[in-house]
N, C-alpha and C. Protein backbone atom coordinates (compact mmCIF):
# COMPACT_ATOMS: atom_id res chain seq x y z
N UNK A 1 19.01 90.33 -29.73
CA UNK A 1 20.11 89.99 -28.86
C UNK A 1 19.61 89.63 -27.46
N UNK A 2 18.78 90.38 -27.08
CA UNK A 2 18.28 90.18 -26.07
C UNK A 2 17.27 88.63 -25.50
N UNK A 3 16.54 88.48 -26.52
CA UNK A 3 16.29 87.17 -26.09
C UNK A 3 17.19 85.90 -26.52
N UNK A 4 18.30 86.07 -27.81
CA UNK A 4 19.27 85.15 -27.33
C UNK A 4 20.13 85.12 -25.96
N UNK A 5 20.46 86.45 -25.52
CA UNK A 5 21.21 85.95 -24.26
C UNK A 5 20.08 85.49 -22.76
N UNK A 6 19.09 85.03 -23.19
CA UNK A 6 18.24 84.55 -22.00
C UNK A 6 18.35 83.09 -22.92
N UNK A 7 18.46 83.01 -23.41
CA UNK A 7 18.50 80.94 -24.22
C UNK A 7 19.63 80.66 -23.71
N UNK A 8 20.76 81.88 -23.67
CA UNK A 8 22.41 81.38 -23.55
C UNK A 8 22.61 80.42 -21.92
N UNK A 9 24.02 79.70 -22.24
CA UNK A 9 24.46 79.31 -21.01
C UNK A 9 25.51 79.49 -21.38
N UNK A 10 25.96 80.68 -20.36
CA UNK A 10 27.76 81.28 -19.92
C UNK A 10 28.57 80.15 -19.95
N UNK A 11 29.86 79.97 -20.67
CA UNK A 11 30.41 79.20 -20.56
C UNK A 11 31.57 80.03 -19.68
N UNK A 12 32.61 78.62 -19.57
CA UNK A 12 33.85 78.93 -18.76
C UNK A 12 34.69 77.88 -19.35
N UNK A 13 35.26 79.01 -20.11
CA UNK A 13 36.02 78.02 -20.98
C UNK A 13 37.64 78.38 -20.40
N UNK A 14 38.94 77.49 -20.25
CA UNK A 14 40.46 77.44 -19.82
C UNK A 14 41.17 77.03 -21.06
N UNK A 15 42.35 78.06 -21.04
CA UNK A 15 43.09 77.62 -21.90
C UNK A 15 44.74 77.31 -21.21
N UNK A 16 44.92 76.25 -20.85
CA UNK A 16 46.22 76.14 -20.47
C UNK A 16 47.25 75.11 -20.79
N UNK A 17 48.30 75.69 -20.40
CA UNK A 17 49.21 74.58 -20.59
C UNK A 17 50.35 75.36 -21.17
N UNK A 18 51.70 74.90 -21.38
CA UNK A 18 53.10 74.80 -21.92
C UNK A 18 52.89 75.61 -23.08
N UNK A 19 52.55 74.90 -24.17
CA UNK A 19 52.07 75.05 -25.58
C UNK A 19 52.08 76.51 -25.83
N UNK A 20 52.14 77.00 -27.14
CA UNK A 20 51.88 78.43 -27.65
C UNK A 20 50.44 78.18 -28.17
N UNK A 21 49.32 79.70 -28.33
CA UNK A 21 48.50 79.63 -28.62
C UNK A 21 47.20 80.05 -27.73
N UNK A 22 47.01 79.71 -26.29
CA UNK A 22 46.09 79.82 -25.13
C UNK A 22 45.80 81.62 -26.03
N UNK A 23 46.36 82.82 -25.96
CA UNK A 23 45.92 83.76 -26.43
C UNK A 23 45.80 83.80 -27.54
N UNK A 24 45.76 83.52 -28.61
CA UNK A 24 44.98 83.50 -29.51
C UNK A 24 44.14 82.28 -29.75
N UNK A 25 44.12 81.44 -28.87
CA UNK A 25 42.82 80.43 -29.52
C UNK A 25 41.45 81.34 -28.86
N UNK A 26 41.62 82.36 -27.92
CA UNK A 26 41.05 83.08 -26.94
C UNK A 26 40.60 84.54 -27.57
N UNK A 27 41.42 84.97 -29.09
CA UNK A 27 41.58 86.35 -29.60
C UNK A 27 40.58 85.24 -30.73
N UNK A 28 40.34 83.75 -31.18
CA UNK A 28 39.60 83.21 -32.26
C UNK A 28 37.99 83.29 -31.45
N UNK A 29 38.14 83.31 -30.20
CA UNK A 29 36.89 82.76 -29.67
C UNK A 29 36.28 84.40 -29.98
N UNK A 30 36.77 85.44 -29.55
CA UNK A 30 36.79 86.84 -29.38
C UNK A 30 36.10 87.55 -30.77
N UNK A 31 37.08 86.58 -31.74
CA UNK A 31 36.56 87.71 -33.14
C UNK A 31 35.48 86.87 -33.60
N UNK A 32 35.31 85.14 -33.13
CA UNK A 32 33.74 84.52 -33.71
C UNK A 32 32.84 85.48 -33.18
N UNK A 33 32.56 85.34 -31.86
CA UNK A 33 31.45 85.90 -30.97
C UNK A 33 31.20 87.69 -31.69
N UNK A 34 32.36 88.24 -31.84
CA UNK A 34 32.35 89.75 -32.47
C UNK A 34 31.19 89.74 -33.80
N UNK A 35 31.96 88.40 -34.70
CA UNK A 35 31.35 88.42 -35.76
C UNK A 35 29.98 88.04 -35.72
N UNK A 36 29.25 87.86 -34.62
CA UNK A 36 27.97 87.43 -34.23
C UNK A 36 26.95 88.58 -33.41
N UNK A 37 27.90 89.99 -33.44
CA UNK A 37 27.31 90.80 -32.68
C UNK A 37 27.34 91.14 -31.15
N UNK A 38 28.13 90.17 -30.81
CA UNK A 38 28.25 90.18 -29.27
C UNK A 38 29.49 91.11 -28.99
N UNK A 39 29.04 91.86 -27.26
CA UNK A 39 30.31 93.05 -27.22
C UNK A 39 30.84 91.91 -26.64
N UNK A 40 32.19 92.11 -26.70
CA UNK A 40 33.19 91.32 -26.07
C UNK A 40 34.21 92.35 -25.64
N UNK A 41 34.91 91.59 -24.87
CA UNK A 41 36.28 92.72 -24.03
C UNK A 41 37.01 91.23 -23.74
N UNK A 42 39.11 91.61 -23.80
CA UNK A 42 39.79 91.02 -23.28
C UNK A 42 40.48 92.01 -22.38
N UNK A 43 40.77 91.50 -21.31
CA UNK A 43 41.55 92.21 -20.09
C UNK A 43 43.09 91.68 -19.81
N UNK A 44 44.16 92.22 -20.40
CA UNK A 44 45.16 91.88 -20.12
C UNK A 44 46.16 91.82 -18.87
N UNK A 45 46.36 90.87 -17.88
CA UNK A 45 46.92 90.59 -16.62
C UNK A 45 48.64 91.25 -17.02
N UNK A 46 49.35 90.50 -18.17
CA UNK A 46 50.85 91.07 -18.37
C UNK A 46 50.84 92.11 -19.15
N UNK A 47 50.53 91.46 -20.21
CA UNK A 47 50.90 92.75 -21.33
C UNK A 47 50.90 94.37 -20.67
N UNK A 48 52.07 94.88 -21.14
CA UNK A 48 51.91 96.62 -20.44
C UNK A 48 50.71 97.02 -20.78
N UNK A 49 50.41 98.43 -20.26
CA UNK A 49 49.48 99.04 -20.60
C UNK A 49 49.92 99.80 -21.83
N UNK A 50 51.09 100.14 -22.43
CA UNK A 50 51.05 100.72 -23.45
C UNK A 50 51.36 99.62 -24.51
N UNK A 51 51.08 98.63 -24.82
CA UNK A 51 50.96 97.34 -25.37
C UNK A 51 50.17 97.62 -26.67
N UNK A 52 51.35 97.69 -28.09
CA UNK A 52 50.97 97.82 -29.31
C UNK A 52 50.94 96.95 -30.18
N UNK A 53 50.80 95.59 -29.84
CA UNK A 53 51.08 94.18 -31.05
C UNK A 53 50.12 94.03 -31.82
N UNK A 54 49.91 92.88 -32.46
CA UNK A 54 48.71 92.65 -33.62
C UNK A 54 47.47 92.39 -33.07
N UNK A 55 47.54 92.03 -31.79
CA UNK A 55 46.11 92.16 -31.47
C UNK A 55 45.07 93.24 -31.14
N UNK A 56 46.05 94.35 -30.47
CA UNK A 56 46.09 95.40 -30.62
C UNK A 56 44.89 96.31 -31.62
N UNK A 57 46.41 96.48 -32.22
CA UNK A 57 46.04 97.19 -33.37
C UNK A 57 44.61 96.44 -34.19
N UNK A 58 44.56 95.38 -34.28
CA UNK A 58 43.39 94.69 -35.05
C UNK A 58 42.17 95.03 -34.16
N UNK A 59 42.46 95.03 -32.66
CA UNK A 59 40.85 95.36 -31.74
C UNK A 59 40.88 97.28 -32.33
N UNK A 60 41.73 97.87 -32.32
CA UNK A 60 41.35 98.85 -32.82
C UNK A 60 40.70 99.61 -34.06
N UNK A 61 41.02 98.38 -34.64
CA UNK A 61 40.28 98.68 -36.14
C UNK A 61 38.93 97.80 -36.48
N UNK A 62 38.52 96.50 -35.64
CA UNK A 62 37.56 96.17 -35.39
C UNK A 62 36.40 96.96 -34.43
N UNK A 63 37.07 98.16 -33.71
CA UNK A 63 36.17 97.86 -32.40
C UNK A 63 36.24 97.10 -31.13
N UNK A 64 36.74 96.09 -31.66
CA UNK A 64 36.74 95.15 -30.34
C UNK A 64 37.51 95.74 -29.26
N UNK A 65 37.52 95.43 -28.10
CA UNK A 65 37.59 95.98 -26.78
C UNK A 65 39.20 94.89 -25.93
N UNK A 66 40.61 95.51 -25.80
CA UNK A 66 41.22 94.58 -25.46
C UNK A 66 41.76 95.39 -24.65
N UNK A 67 42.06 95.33 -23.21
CA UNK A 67 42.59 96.45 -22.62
C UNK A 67 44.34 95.80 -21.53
N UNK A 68 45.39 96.36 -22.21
CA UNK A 68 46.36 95.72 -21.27
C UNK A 68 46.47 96.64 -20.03
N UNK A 69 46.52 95.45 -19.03
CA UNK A 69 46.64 96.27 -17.85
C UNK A 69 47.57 95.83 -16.71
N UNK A 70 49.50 95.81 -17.13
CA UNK A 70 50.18 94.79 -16.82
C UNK A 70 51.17 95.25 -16.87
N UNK A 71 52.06 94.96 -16.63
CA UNK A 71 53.62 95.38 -16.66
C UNK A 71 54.72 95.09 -16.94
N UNK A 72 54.33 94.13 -18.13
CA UNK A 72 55.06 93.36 -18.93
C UNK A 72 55.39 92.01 -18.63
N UNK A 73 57.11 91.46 -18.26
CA UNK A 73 57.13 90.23 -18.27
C UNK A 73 56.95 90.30 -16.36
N UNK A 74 56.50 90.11 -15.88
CA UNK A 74 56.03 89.76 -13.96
C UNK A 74 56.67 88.79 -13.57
N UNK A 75 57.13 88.12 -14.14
CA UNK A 75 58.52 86.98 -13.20
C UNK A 75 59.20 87.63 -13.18
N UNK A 76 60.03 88.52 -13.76
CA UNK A 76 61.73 88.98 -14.27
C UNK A 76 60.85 90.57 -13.51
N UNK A 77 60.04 90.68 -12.78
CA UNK A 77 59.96 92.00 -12.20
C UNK A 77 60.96 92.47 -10.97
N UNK A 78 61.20 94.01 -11.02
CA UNK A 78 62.40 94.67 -9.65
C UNK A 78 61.13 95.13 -8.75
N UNK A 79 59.98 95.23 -8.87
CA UNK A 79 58.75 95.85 -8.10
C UNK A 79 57.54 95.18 -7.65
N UNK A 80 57.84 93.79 -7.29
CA UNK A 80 56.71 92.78 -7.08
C UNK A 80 55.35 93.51 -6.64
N UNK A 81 55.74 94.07 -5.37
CA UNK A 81 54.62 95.09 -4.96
C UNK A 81 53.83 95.89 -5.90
N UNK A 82 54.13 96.59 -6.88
CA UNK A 82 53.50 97.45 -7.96
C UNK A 82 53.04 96.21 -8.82
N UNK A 83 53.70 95.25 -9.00
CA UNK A 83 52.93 94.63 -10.15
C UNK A 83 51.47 93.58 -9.39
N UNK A 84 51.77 93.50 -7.75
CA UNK A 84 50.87 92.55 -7.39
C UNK A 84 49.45 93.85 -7.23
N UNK A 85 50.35 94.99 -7.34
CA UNK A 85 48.54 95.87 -6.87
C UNK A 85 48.40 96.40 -8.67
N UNK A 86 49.19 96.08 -9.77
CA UNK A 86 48.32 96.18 -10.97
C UNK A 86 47.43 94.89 -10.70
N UNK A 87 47.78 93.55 -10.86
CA UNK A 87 47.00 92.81 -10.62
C UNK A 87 45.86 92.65 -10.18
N UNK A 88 45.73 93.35 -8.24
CA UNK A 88 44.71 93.59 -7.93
C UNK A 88 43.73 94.77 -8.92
N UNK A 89 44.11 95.66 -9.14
CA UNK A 89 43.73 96.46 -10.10
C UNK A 89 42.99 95.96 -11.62
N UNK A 90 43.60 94.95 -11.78
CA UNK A 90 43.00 94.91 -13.08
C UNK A 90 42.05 93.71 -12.87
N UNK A 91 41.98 92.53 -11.80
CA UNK A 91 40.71 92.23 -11.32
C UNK A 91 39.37 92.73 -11.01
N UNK A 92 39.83 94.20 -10.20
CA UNK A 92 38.52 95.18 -10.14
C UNK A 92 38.04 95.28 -11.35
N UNK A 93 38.52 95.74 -12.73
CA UNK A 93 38.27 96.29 -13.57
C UNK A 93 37.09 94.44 -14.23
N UNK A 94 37.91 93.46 -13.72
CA UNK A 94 37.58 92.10 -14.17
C UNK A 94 36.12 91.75 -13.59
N UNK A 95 36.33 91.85 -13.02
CA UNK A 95 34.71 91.93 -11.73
C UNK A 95 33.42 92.88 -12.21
N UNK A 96 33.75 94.25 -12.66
CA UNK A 96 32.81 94.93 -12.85
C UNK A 96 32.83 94.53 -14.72
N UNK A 97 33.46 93.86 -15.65
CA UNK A 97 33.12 93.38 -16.69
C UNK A 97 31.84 92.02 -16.37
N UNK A 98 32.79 91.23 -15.86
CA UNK A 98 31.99 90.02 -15.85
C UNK A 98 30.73 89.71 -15.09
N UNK A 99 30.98 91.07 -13.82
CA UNK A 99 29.19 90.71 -13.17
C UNK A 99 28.55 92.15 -13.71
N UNK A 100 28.71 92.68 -14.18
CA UNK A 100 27.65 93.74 -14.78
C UNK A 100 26.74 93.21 -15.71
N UNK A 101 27.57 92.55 -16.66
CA UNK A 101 26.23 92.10 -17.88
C UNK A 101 26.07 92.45 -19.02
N UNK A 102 26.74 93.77 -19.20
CA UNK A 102 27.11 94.37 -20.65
C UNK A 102 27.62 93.58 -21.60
N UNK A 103 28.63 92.85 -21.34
CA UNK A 103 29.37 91.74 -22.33
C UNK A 103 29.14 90.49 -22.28
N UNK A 104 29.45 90.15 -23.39
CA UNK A 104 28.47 88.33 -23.53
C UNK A 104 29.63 87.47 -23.61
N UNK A 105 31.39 88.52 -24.08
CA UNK A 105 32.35 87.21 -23.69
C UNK A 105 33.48 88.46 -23.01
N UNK A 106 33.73 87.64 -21.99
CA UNK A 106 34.93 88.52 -21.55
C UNK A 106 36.09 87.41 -21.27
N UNK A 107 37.22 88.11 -21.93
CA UNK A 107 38.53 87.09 -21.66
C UNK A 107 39.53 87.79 -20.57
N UNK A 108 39.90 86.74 -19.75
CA UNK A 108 40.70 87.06 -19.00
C UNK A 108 41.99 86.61 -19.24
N UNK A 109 42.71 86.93 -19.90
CA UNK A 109 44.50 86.82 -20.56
C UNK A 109 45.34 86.71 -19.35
N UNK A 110 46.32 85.32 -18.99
CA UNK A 110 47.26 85.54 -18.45
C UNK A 110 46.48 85.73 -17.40
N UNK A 111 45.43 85.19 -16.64
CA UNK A 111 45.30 85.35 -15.13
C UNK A 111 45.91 84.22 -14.36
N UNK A 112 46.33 83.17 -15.12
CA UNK A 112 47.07 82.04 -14.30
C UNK A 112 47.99 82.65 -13.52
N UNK A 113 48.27 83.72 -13.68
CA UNK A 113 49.85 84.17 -13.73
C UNK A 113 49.81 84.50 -12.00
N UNK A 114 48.69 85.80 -11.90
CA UNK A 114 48.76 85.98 -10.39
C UNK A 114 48.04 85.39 -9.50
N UNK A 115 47.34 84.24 -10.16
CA UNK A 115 47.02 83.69 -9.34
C UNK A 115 47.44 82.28 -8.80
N UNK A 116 48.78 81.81 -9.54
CA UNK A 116 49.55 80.96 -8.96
C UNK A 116 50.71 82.02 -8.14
N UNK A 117 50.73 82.91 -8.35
CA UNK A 117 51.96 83.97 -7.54
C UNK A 117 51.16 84.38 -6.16
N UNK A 118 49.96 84.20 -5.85
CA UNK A 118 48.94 84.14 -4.73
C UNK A 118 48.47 85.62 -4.80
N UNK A 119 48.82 86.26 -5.81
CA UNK A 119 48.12 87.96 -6.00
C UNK A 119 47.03 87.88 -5.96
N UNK A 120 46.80 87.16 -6.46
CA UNK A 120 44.67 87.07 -6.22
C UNK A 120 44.41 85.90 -5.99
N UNK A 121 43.58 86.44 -4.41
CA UNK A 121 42.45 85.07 -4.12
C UNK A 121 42.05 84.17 -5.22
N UNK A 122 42.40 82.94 -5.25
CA UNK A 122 41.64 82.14 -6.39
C UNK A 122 40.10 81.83 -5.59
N UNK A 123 39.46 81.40 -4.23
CA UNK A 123 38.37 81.79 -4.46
C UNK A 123 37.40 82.55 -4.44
N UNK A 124 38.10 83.79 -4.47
CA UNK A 124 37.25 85.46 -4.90
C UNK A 124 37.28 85.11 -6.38
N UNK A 125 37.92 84.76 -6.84
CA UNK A 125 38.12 84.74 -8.49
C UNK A 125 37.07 83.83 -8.96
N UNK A 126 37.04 82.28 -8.36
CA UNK A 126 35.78 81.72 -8.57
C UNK A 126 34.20 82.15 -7.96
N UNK A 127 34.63 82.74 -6.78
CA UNK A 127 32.87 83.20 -6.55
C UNK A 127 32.77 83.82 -7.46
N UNK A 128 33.43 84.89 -7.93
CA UNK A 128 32.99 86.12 -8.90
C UNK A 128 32.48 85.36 -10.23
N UNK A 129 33.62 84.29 -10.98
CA UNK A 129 33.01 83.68 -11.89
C UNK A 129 31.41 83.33 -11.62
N UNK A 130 31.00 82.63 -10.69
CA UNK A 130 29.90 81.57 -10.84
C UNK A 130 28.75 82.72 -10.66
N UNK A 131 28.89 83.93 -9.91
CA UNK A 131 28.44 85.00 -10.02
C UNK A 131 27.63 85.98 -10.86
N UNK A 132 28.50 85.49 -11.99
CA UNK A 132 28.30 86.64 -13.26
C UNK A 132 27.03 85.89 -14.07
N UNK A 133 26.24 86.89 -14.68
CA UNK A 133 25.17 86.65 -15.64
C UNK A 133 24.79 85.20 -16.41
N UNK A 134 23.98 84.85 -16.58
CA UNK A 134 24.44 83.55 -16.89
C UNK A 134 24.58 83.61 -18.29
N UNK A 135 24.53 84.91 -18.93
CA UNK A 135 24.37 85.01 -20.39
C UNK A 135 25.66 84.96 -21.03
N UNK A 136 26.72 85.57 -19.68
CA UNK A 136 28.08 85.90 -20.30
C UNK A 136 29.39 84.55 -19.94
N UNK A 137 29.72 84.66 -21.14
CA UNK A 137 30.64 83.70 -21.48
C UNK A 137 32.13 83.88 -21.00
N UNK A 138 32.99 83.26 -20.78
CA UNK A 138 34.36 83.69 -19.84
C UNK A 138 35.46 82.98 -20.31
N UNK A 139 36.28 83.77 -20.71
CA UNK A 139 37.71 82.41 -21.33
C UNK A 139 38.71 83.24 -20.18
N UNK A 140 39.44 81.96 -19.42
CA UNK A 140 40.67 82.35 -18.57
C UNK A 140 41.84 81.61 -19.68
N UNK A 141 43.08 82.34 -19.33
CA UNK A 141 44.39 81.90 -20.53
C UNK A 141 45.49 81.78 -19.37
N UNK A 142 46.57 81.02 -19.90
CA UNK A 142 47.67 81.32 -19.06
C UNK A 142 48.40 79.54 -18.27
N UNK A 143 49.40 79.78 -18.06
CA UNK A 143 50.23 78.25 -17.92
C UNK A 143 49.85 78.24 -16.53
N UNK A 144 50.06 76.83 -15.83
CA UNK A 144 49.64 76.63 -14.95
C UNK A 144 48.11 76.41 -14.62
N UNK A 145 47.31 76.63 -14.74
CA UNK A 145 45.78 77.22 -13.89
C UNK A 145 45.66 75.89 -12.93
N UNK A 146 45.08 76.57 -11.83
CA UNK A 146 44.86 75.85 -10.51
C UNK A 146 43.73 74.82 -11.00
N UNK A 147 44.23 73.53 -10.57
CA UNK A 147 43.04 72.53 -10.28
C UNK A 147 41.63 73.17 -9.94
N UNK A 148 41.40 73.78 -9.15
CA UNK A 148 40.10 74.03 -8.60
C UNK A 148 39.24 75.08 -10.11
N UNK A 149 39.94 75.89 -10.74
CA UNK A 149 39.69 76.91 -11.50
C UNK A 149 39.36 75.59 -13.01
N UNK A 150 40.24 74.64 -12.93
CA UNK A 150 40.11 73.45 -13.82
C UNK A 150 38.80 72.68 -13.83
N UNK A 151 38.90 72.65 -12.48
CA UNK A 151 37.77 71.65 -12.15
C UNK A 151 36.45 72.31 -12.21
N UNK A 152 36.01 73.65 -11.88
CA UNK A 152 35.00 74.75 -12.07
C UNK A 152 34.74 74.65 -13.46
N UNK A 153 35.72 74.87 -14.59
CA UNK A 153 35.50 75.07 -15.95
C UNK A 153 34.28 74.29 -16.48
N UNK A 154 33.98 74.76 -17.87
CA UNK A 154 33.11 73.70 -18.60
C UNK A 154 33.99 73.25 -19.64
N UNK A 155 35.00 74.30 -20.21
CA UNK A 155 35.66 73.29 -21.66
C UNK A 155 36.99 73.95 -20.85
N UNK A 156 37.89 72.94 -21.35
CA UNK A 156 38.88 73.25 -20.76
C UNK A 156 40.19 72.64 -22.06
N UNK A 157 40.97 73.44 -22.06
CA UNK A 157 41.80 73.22 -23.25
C UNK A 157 43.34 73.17 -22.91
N UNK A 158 44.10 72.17 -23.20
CA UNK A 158 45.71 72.16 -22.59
C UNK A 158 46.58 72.43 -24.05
N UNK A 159 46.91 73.53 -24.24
CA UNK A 159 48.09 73.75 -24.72
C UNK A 159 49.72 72.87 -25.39
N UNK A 160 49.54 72.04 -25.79
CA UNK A 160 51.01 71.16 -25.33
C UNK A 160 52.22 71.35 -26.57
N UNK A 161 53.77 72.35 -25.84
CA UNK A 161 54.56 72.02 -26.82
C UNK A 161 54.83 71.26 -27.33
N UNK A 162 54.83 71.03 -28.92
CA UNK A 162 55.76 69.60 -29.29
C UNK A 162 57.09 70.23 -30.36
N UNK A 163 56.68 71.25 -31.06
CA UNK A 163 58.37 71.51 -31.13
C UNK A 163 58.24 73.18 -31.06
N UNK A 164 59.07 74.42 -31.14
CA UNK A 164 58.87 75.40 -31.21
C UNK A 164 60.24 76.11 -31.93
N UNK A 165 59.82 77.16 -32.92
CA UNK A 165 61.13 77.39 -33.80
C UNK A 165 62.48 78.11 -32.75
N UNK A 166 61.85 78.40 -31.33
CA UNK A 166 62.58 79.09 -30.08
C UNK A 166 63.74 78.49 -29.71
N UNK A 167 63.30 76.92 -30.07
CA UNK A 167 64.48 75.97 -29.47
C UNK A 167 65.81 75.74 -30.59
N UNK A 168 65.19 76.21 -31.68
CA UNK A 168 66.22 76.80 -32.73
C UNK A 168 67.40 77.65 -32.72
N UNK A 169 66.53 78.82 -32.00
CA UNK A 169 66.56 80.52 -31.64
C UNK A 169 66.53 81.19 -32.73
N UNK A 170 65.41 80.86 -33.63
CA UNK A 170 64.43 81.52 -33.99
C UNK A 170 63.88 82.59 -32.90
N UNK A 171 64.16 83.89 -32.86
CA UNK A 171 63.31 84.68 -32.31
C UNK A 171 61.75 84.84 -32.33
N UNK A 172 61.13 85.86 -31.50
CA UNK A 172 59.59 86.02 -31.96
C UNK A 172 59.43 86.36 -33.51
N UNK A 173 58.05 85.75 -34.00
CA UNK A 173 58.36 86.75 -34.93
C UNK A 173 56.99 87.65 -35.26
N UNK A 174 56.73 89.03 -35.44
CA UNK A 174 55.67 89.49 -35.79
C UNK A 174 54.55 88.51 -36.32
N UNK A 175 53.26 89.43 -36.32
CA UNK A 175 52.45 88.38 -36.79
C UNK A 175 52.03 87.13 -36.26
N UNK A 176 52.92 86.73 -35.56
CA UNK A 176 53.52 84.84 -35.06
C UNK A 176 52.89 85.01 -33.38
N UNK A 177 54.05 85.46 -32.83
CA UNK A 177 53.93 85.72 -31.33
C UNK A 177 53.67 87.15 -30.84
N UNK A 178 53.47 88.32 -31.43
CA UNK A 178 52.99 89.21 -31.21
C UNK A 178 52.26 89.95 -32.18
């Protein structure tokens, strides 16, 4: 392992846009790299912290490492303040993943979120990226992402609805969206 991650080049890979999918094309990148031996961790920006869905439960029975650290839906919040210092909070936790070195992919879920709401510096967010190991690999998720965070990337992926069973009202459905 060790002398593959000195061959590696860290990517910075974006998943954004409208579209369903940015988290799990991000939970596919998660379980390849797993299946290759690499530790990986996802860090969840919304999802609560007591956050039990299929991804969940599947990092728990894999091993894999997914930690929500969020407060659910953050637009429709009564406590902006508490949710902008989880935010800050779960950046710290983001920072000491991605520049330590331990992990070879770390995903950052839903960081578009506070960082178009101006909760976090977007360029503390990019120094820290360009920062980190060059071994470790980085997927950001989430609608919106800032031009500059776009333009930094190496693969960059847009999301785009074209129909969704929602507009039906088809609800979520297990399995599907959670």
């Amino acid at each position: 392992m060790a002398d593959e991650r000195t061959r590696r080049t860290g990517l910075m890979i974006v998943h954004t846009g409208h579209g369903k999918g940015k988290t799990t094309a991000a939970l596919g990148l998660m379980y390849r790299a797993w299946g290759r031996g690499w530790k990986v961790a996802m860090l969840q920006f919304i999802k609560h912290e007591t956050a039990n869905f299929g991804e969940h439960r599947a990092a728990r029975r894999t091993g894999m490492e997914i930690v929500p650290l969020g407060a659910g839906f953050t637009w429709l919040s009564k406590d902006i303040e508490k949710d902008k210092a989880l935010a800050r909070a779960c950046w710290e936790r983001c920072k000491a993943y991605l520049l330590g070195g331990a992990y070879d992919l770390v995903v950052l879920d839903e960081i578009t979120y506070p960082l178009t709401y101006g909760w976090l510096p977007l360029d503390e967010v990019l120094e820290t990226l360009r920062a980190r190991p060059a071994h470790v690999h980085v997927v950001l998720t989430g609608r919106n992402a800032p031009q500059e965070l776009i333009d930094a990337a190496d693969l960059v992926t847009e999301m785009r609805e074209v129909k969704h069973p929602y507009q039906r009202g088809v609800k979520a459905q297990p399995g599907i969206e959670f």
